[in-house]
C-alpha atoms as a PDB file:
ATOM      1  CA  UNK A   1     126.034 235.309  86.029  1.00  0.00           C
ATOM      2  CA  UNK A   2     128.763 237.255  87.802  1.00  0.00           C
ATOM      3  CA  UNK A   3     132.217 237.422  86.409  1.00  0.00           C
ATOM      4  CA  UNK A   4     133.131 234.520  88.806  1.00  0.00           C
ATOM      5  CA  UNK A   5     131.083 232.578  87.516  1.00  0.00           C
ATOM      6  CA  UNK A   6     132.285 228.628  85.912  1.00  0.00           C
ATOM      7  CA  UNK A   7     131.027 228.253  82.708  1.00  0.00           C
ATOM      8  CA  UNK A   8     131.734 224.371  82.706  1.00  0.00           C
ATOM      9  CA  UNK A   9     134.134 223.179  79.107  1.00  0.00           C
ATOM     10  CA  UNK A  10     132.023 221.325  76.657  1.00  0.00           C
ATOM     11  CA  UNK A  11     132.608 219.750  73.364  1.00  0.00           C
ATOM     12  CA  UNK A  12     130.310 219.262  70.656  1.00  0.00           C
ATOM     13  CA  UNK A  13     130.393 216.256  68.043  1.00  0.00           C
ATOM     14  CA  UNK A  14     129.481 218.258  64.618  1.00  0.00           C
ATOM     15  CA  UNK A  15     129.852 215.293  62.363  1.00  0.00           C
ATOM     16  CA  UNK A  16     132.751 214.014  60.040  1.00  0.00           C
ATOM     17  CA  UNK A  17     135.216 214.494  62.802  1.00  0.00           C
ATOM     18  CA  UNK A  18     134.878 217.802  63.549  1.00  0.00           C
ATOM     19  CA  UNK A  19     133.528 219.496  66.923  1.00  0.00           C
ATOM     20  CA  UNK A  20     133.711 223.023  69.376  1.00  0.00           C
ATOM     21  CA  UNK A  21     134.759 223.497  72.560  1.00  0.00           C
ATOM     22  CA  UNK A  22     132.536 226.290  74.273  1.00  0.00           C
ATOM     23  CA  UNK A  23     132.535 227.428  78.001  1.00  0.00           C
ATOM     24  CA  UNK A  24     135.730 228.134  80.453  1.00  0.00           C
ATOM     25  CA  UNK A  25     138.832 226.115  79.604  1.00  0.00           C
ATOM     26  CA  UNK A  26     140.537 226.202  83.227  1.00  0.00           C
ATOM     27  CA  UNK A  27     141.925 224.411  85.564  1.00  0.00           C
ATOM     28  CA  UNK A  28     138.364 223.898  87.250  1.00  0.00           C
ATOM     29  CA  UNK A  29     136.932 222.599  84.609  1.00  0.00           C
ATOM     30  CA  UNK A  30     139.269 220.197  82.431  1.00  0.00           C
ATOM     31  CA  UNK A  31     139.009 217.532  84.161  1.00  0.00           C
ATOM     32  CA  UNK A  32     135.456 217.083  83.388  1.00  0.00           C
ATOM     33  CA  UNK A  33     136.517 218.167  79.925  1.00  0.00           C
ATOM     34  CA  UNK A  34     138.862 215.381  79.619  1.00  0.00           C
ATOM     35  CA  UNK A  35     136.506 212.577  80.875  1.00  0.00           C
ATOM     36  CA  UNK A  36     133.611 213.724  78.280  1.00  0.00           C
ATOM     37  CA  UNK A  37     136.132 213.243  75.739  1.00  0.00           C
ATOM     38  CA  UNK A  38     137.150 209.840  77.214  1.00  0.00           C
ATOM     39  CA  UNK A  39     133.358 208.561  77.209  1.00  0.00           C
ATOM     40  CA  UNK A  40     133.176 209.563  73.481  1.00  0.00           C
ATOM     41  CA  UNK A  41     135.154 208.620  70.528  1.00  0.00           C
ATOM     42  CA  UNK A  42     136.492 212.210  69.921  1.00  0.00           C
ATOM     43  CA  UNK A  43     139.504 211.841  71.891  1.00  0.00           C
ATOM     44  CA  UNK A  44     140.648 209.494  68.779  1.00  0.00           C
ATOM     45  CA  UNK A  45     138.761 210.431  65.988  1.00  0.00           C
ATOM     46  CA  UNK A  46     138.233 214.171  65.576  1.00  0.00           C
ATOM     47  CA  UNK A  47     140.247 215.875  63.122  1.00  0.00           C
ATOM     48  CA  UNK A  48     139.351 219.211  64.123  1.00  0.00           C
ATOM     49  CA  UNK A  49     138.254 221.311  66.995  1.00  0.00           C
ATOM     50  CA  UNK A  50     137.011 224.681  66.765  1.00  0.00           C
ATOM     51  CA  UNK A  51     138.071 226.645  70.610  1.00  0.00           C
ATOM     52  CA  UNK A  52     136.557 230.024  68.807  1.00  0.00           C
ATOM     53  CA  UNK A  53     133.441 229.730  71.809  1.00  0.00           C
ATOM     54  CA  UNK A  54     136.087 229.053  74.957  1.00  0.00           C
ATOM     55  CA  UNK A  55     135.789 232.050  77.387  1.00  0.00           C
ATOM     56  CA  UNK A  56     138.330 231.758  80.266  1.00  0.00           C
ATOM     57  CA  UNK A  57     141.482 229.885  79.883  1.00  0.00           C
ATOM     58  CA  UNK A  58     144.670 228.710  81.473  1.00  0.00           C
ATOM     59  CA  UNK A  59     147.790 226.341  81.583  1.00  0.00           C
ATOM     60  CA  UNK A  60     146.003 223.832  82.459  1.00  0.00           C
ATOM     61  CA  UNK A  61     143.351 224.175  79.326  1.00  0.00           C
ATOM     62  CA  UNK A  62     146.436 224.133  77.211  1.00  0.00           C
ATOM     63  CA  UNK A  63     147.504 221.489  78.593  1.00  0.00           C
ATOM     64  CA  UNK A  64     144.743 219.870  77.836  1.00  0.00           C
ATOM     65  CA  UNK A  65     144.228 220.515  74.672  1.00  0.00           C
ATOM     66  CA  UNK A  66     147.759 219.658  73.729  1.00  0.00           C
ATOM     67  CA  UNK A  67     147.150 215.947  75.410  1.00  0.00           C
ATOM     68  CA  UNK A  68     144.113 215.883  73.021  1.00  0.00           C
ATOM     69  CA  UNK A  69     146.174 216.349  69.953  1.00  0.00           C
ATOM     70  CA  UNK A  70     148.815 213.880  71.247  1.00  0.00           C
ATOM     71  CA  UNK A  71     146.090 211.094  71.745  1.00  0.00           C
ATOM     72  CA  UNK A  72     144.593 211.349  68.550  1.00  0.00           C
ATOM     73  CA  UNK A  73     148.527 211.156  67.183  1.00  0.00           C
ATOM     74  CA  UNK A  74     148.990 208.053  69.190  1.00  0.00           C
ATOM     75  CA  UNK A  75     146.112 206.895  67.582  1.00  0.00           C
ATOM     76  CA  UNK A  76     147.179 207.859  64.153  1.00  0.00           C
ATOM     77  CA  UNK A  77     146.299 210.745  63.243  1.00  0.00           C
ATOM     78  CA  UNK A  78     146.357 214.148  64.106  1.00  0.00           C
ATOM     79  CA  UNK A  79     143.831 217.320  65.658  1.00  0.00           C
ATOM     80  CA  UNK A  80     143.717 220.662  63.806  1.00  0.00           C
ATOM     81  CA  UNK A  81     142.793 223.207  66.471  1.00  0.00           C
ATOM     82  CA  UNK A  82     141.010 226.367  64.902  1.00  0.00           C
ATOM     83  CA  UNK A  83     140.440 229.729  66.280  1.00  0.00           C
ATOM     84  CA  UNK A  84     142.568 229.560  69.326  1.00  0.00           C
ATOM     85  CA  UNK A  85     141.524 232.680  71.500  1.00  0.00           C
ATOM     86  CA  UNK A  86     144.175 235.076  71.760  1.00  0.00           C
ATOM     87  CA  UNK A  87     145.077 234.100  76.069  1.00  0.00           C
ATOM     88  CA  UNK A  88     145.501 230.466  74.992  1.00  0.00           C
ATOM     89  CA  UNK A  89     147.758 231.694  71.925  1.00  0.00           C
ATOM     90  CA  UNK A  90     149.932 233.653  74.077  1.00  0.00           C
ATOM     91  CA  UNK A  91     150.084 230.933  76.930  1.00  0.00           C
ATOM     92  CA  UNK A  92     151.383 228.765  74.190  1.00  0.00           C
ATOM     93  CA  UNK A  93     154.013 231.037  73.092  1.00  0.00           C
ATOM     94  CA  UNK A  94     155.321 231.524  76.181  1.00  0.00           C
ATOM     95  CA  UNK A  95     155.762 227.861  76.771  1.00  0.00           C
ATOM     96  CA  UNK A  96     156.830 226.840  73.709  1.00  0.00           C
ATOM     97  CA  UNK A  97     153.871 224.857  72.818  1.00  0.00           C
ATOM     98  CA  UNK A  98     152.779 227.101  69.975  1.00  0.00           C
ATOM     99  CA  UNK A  99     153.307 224.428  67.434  1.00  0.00           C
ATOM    100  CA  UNK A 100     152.278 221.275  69.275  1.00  0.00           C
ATOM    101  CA  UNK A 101     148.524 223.588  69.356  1.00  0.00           C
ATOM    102  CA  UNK A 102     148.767 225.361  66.129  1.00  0.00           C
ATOM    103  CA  UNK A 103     149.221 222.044  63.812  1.00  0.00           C
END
């Protein structure tokens, strides 16, 4: 795989409302990131994500991700997003979203 390479977003349901994220968290691939989550119940029920396996990121993965967290407060509850990788982190600071990803 070259270093161009998409590594299409993923989540994985690991029970009792946790799950990962794994693969490239971009603007190329949320989209389909966001519509696997719409097909599934995880957009409303997870409590937790782990983001410790997402390799390439952007604004528009944080984005996402912070749209995740308000859905699931919309529908009552709230997402816990674990090991953040450090781009993501630092995205976040910048915008001022460091708290609406960091719980």
């Amino acid at each position: 795989m070259s270093s161009d390479a998409i590594d299409p977003a993923k989540v994985t349901d690991q029970g009792a409302g946790r799950c990962a994220l794994a693969g490239d968290l971009t603007l190329a691939t949320a989209d389909g990131l966001w519509k696997q989550l719409q097909g599934s119940d995880l957009l409303r029920t997870a409590i937790s994500v782990d983001a410790s396996q997402v390799g390439k990121s952007d604004s528009a993965g944080l984005a996402l991700l912070v749209a995740w967290r308000a859905a699931r407060q919309k529908a009552g509850g709230d997402l816990l997003i674990t090991h953040l990788p450090e781009r993501l982190s630092a995205l976040a600071r910048l915008t001022d979203a460091e708290a609406i990803v960091s719980g």
